[in-house]
Protein backbone atom coordinates (compact mmCIF):
# COMPACT_ATOMS: atom_id res chain seq x y z
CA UNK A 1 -153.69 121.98 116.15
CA UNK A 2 -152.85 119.06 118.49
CA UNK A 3 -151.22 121.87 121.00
CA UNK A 4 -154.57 123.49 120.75
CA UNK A 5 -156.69 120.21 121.33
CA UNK A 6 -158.44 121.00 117.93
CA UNK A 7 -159.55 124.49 118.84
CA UNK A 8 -159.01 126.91 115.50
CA UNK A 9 -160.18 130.16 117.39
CA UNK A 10 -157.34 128.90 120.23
CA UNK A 11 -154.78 128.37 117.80
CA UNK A 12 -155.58 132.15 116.02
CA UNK A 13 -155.81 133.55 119.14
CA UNK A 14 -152.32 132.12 120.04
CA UNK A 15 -150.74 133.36 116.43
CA UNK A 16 -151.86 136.08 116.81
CA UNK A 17 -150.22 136.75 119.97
CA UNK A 18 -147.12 135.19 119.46
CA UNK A 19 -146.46 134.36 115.96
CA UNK A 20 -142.49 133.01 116.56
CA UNK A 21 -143.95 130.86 119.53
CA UNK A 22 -146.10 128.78 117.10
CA UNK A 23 -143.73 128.78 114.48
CA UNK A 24 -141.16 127.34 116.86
CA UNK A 25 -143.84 124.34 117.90
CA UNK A 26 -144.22 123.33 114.06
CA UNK A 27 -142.18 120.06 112.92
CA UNK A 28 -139.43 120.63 111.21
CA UNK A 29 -138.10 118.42 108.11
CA UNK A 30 -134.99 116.19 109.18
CA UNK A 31 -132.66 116.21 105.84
CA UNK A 32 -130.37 112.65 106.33
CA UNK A 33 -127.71 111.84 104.40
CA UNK A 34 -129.72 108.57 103.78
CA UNK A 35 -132.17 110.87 101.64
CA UNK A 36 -129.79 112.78 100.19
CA UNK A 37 -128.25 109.80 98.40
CA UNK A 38 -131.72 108.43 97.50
CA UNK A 39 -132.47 111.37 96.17
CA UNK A 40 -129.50 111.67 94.09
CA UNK A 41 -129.51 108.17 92.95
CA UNK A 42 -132.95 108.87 91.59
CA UNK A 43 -131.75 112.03 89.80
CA UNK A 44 -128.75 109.41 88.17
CA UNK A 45 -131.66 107.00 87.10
CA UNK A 46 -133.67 109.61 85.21
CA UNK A 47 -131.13 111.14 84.08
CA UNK A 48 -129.66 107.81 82.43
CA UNK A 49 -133.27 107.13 81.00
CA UNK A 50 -133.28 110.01 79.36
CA UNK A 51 -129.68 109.80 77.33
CA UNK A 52 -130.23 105.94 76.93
CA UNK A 53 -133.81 105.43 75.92
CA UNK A 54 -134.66 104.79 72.51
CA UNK A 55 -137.28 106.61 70.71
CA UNK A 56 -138.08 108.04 67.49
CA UNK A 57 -136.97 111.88 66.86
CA UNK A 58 -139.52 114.18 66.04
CA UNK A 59 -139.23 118.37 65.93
CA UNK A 60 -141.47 121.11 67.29
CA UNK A 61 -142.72 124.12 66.01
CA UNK A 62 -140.17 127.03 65.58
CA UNK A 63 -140.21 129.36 68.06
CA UNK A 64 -140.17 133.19 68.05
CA UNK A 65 -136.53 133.12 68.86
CA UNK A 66 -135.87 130.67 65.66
CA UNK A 67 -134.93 127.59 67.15
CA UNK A 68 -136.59 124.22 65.90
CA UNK A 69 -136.71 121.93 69.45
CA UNK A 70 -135.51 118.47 69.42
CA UNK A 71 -138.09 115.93 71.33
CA UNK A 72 -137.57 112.24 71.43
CA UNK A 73 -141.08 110.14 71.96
CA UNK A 74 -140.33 107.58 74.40
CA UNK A 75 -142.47 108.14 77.49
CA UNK A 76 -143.91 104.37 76.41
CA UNK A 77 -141.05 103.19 77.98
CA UNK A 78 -139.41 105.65 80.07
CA UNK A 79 -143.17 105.68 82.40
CA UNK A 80 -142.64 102.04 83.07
CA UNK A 81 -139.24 101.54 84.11
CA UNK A 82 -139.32 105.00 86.13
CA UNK A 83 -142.08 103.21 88.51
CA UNK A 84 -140.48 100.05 89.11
């Protein structure tokens, strides 16, 4: 919209016409090894939180397929130390 000074009916018009044009003026999302690796060191956190957290075991219903699923209650203190 800033390439079409806020004009909607300019910026359909202009689509419309030339859909690759537009596409080719939108921003596109710069992937950085610096995100990459905070990305992935987030994934290792969780991960870790969710092997070393303690909570108490509990079991779900039994589904169609016969299996009994295995849940650990511990969101009271995996929330917390995922936001900090």
């Amino acid at each position: 919209m800033v390439h079409h000074k806020g004009s909607v009916a300019d910026f359909g018009s202009k689509l419309l016409a030339d859909p690759w044009a537009v596409l080719q003026a939108l921003p596109r999302p710069s992937a950085t090894g610096r995100a990459a690796q905070l990305v992935a060191c987030f994934a290792a956190f969780e991960a870790l939180l969710l092997v070393a957290m303690p909570g108490k075991t509990f079991y779900g219903p039994i589904t169609a397929g016969g299996n009994r699923p295995v849940y650990k209650a511990r969101a009271g203190a995996t929330v917390p130390s995922s936001c900090c």
